[in-house]
PDB file of N, CA and C in Angstrom:
ATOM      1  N   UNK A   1      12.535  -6.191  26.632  1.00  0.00           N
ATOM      2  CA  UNK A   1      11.759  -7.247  27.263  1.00  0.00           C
ATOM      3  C   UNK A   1      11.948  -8.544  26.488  1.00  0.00           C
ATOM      4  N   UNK A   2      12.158  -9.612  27.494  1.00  0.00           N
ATOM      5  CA  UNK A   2      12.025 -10.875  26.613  1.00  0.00           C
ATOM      6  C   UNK A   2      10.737 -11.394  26.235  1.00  0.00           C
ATOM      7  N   UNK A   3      10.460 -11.992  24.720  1.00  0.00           N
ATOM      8  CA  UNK A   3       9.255 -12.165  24.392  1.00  0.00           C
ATOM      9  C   UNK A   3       9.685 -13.719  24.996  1.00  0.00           C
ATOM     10  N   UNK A   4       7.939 -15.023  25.574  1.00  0.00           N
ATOM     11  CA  UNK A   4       7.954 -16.272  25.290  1.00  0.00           C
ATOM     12  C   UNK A   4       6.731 -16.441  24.652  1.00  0.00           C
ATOM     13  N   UNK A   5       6.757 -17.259  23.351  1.00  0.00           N
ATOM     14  CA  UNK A   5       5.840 -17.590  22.973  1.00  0.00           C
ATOM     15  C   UNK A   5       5.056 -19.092  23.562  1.00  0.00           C
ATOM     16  N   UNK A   6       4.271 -19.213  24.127  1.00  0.00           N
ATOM     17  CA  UNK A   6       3.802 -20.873  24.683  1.00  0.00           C
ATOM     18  C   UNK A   6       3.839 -21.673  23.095  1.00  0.00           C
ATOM     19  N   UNK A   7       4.146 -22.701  24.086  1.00  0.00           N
ATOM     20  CA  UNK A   7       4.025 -23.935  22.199  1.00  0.00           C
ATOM     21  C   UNK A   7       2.718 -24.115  21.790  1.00  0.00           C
ATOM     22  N   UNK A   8       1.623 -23.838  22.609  1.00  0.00           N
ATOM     23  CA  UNK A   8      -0.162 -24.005  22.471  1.00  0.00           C
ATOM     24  C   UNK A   8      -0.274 -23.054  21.292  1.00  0.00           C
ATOM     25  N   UNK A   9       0.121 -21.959  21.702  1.00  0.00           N
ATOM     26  CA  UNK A   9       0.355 -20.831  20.709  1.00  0.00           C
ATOM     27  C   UNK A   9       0.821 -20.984  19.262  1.00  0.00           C
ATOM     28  N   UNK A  10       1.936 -21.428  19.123  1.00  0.00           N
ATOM     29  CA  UNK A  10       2.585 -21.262  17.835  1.00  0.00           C
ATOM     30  C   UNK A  10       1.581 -22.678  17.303  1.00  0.00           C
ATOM     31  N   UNK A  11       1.462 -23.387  17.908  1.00  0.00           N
ATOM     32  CA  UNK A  11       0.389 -24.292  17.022  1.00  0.00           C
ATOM     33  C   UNK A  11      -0.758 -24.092  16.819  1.00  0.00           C
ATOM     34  N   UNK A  12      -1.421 -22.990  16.810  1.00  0.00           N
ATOM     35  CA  UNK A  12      -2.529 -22.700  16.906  1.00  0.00           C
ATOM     36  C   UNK A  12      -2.418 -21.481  15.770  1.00  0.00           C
ATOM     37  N   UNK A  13      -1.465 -21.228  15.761  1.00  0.00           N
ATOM     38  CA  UNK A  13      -1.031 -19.933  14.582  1.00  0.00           C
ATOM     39  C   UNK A  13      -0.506 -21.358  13.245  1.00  0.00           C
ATOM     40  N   UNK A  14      -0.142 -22.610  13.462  1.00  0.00           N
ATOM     41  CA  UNK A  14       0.373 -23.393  12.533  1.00  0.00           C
ATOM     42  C   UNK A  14      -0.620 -23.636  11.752  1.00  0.00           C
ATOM     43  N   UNK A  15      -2.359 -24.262  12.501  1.00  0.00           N
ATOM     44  CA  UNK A  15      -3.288 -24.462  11.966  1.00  0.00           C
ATOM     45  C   UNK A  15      -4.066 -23.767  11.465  1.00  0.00           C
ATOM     46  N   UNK A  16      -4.117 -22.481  11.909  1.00  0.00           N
ATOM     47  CA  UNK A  16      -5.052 -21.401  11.181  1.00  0.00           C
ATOM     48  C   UNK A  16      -4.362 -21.535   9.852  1.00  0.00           C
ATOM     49  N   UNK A  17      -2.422 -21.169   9.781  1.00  0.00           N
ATOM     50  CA  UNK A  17      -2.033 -20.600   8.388  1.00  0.00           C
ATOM     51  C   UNK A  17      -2.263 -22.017   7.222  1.00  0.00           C
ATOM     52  N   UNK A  18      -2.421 -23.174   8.188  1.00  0.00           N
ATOM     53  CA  UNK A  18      -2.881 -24.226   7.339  1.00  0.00           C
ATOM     54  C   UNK A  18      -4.267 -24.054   6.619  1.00  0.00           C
ATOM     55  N   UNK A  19      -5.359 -23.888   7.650  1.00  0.00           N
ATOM     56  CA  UNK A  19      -6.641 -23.584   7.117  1.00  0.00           C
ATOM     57  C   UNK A  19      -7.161 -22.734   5.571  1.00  0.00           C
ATOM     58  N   UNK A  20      -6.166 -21.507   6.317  1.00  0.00           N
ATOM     59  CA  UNK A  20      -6.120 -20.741   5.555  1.00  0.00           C
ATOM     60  C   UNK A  20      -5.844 -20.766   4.028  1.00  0.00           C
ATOM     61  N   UNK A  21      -4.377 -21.410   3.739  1.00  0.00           N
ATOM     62  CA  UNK A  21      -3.688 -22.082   2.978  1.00  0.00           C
ATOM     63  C   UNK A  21      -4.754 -22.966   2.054  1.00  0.00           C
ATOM     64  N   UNK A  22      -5.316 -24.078   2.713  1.00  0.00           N
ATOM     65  CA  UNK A  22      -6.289 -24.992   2.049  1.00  0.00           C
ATOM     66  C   UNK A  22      -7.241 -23.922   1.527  1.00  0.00           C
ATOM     67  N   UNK A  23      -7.752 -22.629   1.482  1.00  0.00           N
ATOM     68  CA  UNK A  23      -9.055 -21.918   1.544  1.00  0.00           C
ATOM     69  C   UNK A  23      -8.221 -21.375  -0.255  1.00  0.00           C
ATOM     70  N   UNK A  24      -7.151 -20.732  -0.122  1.00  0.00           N
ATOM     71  CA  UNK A  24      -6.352 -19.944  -1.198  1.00  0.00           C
ATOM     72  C   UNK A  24      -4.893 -19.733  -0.682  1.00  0.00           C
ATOM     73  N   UNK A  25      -4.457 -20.013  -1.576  1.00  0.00           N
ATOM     74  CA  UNK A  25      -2.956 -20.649  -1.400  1.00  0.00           C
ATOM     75  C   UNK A  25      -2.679 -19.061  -1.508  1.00  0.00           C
ATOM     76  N   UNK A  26      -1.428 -18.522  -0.469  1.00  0.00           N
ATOM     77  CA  UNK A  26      -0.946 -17.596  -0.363  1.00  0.00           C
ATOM     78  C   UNK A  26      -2.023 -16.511   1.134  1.00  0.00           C
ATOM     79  N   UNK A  27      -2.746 -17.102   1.456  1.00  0.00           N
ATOM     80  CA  UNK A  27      -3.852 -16.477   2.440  1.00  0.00           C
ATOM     81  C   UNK A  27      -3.038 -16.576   3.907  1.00  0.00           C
ATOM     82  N   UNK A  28      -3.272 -18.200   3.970  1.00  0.00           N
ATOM     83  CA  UNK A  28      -2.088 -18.292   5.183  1.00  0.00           C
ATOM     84  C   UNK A  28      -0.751 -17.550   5.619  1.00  0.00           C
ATOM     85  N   UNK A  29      -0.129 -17.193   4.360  1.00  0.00           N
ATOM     86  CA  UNK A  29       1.125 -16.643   4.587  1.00  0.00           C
ATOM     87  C   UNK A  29       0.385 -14.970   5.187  1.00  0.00           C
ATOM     88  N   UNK A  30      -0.557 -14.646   4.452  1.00  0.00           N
ATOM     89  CA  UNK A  30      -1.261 -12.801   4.865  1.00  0.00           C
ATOM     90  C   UNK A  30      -1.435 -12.889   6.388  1.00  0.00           C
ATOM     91  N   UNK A  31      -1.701 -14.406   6.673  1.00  0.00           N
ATOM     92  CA  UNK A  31      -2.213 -14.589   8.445  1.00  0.00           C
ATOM     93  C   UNK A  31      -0.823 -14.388   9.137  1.00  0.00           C
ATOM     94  N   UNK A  32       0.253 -15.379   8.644  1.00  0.00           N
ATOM     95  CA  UNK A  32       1.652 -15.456   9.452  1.00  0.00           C
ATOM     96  C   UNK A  32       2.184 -13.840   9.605  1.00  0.00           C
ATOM     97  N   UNK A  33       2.041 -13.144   8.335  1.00  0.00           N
ATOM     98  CA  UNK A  33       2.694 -11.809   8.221  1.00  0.00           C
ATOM     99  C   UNK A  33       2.061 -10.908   9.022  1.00  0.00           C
ATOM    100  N   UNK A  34       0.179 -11.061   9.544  1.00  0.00           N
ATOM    101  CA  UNK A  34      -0.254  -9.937  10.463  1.00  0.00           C
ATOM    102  C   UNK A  34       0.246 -10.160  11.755  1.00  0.00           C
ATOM    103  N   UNK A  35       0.805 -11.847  12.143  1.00  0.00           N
ATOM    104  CA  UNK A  35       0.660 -12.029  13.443  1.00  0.00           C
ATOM    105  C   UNK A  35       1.940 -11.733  13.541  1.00  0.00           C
ATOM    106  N   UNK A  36       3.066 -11.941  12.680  1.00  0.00           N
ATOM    107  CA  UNK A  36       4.503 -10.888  13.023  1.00  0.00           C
ATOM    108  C   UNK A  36       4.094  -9.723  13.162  1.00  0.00           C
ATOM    109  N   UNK A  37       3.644  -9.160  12.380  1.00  0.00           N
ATOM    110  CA  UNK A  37       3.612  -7.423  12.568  1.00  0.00           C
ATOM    111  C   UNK A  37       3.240  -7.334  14.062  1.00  0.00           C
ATOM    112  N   UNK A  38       1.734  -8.016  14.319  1.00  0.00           N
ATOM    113  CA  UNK A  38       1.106  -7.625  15.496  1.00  0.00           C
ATOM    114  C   UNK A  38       2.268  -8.390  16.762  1.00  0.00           C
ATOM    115  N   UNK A  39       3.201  -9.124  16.551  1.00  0.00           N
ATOM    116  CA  UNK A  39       4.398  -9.575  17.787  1.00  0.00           C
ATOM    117  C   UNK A  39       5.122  -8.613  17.790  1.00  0.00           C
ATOM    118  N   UNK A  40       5.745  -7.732  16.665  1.00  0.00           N
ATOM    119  CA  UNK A  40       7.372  -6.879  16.973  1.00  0.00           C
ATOM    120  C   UNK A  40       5.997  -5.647  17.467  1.00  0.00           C
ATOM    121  N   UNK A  41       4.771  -5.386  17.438  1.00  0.00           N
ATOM    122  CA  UNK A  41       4.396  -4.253  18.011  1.00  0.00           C
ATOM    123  C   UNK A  41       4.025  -4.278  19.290  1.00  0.00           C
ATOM    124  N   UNK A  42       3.666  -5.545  19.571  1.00  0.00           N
ATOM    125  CA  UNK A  42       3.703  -6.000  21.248  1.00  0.00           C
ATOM    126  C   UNK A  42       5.143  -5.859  21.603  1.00  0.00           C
ATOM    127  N   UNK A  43       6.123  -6.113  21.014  1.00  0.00           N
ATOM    128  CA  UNK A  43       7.017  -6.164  21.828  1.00  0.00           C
ATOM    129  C   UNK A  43       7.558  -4.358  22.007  1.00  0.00           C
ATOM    130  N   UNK A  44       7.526  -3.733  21.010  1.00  0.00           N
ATOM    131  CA  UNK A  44       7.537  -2.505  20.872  1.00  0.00           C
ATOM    132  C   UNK A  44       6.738  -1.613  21.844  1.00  0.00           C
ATOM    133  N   UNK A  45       5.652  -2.033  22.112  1.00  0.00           N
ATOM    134  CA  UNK A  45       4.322  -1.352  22.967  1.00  0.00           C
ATOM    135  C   UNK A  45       3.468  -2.063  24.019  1.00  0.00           C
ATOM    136  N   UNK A  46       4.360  -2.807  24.513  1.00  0.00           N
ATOM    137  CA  UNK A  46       3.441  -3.951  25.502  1.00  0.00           C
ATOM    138  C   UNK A  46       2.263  -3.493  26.471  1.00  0.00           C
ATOM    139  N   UNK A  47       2.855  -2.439  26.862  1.00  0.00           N
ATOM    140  CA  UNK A  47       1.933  -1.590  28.118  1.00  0.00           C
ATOM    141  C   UNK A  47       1.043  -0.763  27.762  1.00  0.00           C
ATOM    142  N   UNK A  48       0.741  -0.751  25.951  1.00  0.00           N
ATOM    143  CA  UNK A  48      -0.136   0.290  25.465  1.00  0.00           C
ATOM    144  C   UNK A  48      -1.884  -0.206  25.536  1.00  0.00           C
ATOM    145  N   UNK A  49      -2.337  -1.700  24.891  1.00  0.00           N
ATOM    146  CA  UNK A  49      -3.243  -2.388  25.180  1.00  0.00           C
ATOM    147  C   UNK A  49      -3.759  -1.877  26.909  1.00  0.00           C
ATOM    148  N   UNK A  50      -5.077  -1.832  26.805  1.00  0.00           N
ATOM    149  CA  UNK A  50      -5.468  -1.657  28.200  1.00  0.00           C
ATOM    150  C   UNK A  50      -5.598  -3.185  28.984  1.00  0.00           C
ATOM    151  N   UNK A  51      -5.504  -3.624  29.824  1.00  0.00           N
ATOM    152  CA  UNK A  51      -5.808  -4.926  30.759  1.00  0.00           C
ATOM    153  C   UNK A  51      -7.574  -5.328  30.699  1.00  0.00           C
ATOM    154  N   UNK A  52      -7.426  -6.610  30.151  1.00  0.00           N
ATOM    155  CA  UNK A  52      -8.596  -7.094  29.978  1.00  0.00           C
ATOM    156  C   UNK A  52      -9.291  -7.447  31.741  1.00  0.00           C
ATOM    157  N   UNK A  53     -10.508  -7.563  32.117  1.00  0.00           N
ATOM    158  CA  UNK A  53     -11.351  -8.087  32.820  1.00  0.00           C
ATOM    159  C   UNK A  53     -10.369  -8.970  33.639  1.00  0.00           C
ATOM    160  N   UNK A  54     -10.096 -10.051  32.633  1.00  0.00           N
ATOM    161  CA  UNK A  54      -9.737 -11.536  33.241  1.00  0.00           C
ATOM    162  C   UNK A  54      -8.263 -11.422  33.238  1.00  0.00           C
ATOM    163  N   UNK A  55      -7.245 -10.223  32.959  1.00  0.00           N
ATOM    164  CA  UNK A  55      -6.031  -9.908  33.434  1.00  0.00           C
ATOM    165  C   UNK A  55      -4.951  -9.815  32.270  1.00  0.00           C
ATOM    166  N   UNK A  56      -5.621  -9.961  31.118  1.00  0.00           N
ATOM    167  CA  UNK A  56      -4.762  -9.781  29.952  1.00  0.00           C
ATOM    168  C   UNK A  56      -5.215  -8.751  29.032  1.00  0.00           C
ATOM    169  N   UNK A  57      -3.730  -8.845  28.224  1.00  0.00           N
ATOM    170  CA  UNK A  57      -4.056  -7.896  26.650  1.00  0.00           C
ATOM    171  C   UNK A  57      -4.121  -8.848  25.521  1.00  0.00           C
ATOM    172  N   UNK A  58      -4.602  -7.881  24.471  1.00  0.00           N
ATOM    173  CA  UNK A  58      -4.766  -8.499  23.571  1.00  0.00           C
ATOM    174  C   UNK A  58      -4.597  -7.337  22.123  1.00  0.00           C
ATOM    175  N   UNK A  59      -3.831  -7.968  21.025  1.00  0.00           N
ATOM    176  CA  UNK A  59      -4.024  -6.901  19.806  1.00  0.00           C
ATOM    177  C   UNK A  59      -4.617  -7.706  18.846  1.00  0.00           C
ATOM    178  N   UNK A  60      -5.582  -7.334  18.308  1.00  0.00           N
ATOM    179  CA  UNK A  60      -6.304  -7.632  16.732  1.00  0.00           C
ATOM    180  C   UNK A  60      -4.888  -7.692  15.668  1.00  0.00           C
ATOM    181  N   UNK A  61      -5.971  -8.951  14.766  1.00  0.00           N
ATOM    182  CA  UNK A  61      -5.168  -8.931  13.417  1.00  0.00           C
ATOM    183  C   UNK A  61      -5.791  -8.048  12.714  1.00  0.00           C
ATOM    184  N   UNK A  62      -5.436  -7.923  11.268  1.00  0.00           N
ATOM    185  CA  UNK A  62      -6.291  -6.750  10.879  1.00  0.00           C
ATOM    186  C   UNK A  62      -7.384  -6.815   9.627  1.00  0.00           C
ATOM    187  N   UNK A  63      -7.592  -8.180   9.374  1.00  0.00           N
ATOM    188  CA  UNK A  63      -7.880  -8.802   8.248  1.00  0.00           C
ATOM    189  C   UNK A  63      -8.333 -10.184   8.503  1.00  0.00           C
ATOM    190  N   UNK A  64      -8.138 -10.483   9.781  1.00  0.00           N
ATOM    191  CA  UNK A  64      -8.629 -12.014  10.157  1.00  0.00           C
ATOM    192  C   UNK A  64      -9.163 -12.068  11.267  1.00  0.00           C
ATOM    193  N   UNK A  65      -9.859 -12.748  11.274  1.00  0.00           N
ATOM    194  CA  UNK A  65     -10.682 -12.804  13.169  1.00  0.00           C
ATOM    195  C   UNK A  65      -9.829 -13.392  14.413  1.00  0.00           C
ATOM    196  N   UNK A  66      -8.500 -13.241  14.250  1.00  0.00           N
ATOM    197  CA  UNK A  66      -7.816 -13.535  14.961  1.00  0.00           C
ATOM    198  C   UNK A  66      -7.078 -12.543  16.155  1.00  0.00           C
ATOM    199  N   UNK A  67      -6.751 -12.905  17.174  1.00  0.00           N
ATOM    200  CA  UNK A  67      -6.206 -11.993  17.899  1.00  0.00           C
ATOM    201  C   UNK A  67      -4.836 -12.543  18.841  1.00  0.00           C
ATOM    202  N   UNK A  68      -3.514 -11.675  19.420  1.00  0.00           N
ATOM    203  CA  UNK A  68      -2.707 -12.802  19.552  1.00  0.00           C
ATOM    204  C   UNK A  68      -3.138 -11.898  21.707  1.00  0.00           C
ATOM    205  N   UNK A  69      -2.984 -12.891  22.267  1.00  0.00           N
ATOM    206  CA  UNK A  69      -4.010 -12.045  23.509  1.00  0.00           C
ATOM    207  C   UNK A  69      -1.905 -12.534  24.796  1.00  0.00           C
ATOM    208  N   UNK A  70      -1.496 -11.810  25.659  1.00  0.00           N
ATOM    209  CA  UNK A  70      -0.864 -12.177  26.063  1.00  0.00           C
ATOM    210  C   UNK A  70      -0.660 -11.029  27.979  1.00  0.00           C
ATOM    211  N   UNK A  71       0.701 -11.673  28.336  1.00  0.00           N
ATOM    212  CA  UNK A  71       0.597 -10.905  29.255  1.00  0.00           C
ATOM    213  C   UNK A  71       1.687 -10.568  29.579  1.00  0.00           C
ATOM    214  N   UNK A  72       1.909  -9.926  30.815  1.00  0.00           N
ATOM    215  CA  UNK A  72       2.910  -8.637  31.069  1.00  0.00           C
ATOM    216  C   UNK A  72       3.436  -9.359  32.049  1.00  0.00           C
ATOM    217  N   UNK A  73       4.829  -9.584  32.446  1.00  0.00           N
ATOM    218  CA  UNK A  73       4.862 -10.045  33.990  1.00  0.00           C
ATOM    219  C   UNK A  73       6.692  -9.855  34.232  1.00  0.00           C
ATOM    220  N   UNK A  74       6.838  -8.718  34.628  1.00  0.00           N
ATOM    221  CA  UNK A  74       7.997  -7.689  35.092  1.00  0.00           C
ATOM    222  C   UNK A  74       9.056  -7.591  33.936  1.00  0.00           C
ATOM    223  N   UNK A  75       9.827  -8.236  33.505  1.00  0.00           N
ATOM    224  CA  UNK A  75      10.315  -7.551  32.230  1.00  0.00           C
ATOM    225  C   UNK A  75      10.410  -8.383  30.874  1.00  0.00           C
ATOM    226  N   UNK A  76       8.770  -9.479  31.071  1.00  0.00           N
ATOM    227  CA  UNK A  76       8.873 -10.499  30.137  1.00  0.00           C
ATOM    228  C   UNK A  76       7.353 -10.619  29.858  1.00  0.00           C
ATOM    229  N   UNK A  77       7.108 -10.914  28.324  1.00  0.00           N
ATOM    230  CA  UNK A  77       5.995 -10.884  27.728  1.00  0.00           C
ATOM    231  C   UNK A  77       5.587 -12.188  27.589  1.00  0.00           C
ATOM    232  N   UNK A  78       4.682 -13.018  27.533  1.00  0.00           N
ATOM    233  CA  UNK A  78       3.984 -14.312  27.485  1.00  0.00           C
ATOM    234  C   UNK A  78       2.850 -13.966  26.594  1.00  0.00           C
ATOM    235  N   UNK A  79       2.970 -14.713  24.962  1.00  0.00           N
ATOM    236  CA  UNK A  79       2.196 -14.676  24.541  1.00  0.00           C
ATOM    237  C   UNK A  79       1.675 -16.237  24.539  1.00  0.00           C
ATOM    238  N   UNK A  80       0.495 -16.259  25.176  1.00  0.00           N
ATOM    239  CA  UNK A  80      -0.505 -17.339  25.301  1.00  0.00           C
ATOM    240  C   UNK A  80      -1.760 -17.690  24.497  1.00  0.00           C
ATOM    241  N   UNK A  81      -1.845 -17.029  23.498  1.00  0.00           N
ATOM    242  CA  UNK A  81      -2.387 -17.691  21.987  1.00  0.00           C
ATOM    243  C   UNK A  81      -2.913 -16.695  21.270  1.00  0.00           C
ATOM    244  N   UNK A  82      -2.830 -17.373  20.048  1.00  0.00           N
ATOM    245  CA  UNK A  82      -3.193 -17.052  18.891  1.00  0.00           C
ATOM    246  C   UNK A  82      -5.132 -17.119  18.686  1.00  0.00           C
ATOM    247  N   UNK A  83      -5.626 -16.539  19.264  1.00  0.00           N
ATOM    248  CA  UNK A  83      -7.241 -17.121  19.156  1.00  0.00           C
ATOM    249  C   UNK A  83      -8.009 -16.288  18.368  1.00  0.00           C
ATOM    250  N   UNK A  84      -8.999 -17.574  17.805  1.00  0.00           N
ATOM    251  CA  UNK A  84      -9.928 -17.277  16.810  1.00  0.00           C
ATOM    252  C   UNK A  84     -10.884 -16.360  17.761  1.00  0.00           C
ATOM    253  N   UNK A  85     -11.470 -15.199  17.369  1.00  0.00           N
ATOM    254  CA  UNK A  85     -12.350 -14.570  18.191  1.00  0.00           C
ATOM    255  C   UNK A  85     -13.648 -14.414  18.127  1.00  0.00           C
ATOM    256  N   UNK A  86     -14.027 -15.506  16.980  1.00  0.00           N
ATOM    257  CA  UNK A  86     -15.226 -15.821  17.178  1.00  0.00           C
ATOM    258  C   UNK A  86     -15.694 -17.438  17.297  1.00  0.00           C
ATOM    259  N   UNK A  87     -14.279 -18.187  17.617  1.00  0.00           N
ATOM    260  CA  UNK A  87     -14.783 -19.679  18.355  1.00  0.00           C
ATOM    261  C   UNK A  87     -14.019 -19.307  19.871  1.00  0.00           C
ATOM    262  N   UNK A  88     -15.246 -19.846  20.616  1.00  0.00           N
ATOM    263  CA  UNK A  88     -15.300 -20.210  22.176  1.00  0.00           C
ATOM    264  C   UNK A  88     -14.033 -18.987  22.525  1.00  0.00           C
ATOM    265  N   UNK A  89     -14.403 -17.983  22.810  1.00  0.00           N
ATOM    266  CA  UNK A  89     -13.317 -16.560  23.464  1.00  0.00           C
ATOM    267  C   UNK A  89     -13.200 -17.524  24.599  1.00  0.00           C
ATOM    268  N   UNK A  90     -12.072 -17.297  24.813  1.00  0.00           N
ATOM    269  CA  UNK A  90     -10.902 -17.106  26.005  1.00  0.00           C
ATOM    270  C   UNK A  90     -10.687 -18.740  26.356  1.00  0.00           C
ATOM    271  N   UNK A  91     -11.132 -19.547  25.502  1.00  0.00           N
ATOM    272  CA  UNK A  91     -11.233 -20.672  25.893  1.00  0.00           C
ATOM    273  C   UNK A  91      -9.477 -21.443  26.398  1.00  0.00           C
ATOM    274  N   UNK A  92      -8.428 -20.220  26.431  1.00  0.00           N
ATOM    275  CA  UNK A  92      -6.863 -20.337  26.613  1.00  0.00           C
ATOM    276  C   UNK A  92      -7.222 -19.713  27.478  1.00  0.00           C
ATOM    277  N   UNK A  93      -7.589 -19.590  28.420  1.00  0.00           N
ATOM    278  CA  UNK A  93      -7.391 -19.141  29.797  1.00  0.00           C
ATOM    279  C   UNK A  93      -6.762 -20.029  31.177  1.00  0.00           C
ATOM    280  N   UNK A  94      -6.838 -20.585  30.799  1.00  0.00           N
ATOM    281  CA  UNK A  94      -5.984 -21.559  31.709  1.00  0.00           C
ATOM    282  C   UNK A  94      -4.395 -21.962  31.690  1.00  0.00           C
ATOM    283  N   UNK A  95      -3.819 -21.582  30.450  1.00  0.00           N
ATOM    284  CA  UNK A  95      -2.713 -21.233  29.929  1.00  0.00           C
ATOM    285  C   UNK A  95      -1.949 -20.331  30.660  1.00  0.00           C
ATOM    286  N   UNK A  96      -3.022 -19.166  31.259  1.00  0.00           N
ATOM    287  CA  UNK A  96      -2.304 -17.883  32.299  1.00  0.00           C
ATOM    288  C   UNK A  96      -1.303 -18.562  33.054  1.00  0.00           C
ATOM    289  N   UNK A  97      -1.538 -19.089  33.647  1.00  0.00           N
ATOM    290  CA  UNK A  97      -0.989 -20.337  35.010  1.00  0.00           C
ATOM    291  C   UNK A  97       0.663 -20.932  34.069  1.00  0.00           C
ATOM    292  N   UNK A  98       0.581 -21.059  32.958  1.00  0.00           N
ATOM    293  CA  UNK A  98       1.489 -21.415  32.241  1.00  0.00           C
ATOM    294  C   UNK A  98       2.981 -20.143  32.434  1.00  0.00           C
ATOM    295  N   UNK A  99       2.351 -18.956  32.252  1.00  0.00           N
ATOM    296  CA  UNK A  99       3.525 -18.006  31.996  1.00  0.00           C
ATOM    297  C   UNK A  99       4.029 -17.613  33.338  1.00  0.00           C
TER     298      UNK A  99
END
């Protein structure tokens, strides 16, 4: 499957590892490294996540309140952000329309 990442996305993964970074230097990089792991396992297992309510999946980081939430659409993955999951959920929903 081809992965696309939206550009909303990767900037939104830019500013967390910034945040992070400013908090303890080397933190940010622990954020960049869960959200690879958690991409090659989406891409590995796309169809394993169950379908959310509002039509997507989503996998947890495992150490940060982050989650990378995306969707399925015939032999191509759209990941549509990187979101904090405890500011304003799903507030990338309008992004769907994007992939």
């Amino acid at each position: 499957m081809k992965l696309h990442i939206l550009h909303a996305a990767e900037e939104e993964l830019s500013e967390a590892i910034q945040y992070y970074e400013d908090i303890t230097p080397g933190l940010g990089l622990r954020l960049k490294n869960q959200v690879k792991q958690g991409i090659h396992w989406i891409e590995a297992n796309c169809e394993l996540p169950r379908i959310r309510a509002k039509g997507y999946r989503r996998v947890n980081c495992k150490s940060f309140p982050y989650y990378i939430a995306y969707l399925v659409r015939h032999d191509e993955i759209f990941l549509v952000a990187i979101a904090n999951g405890y500011k304003r959920p799903e507030y990338w929903m309008k992004r769907k329309s994007l992939a």
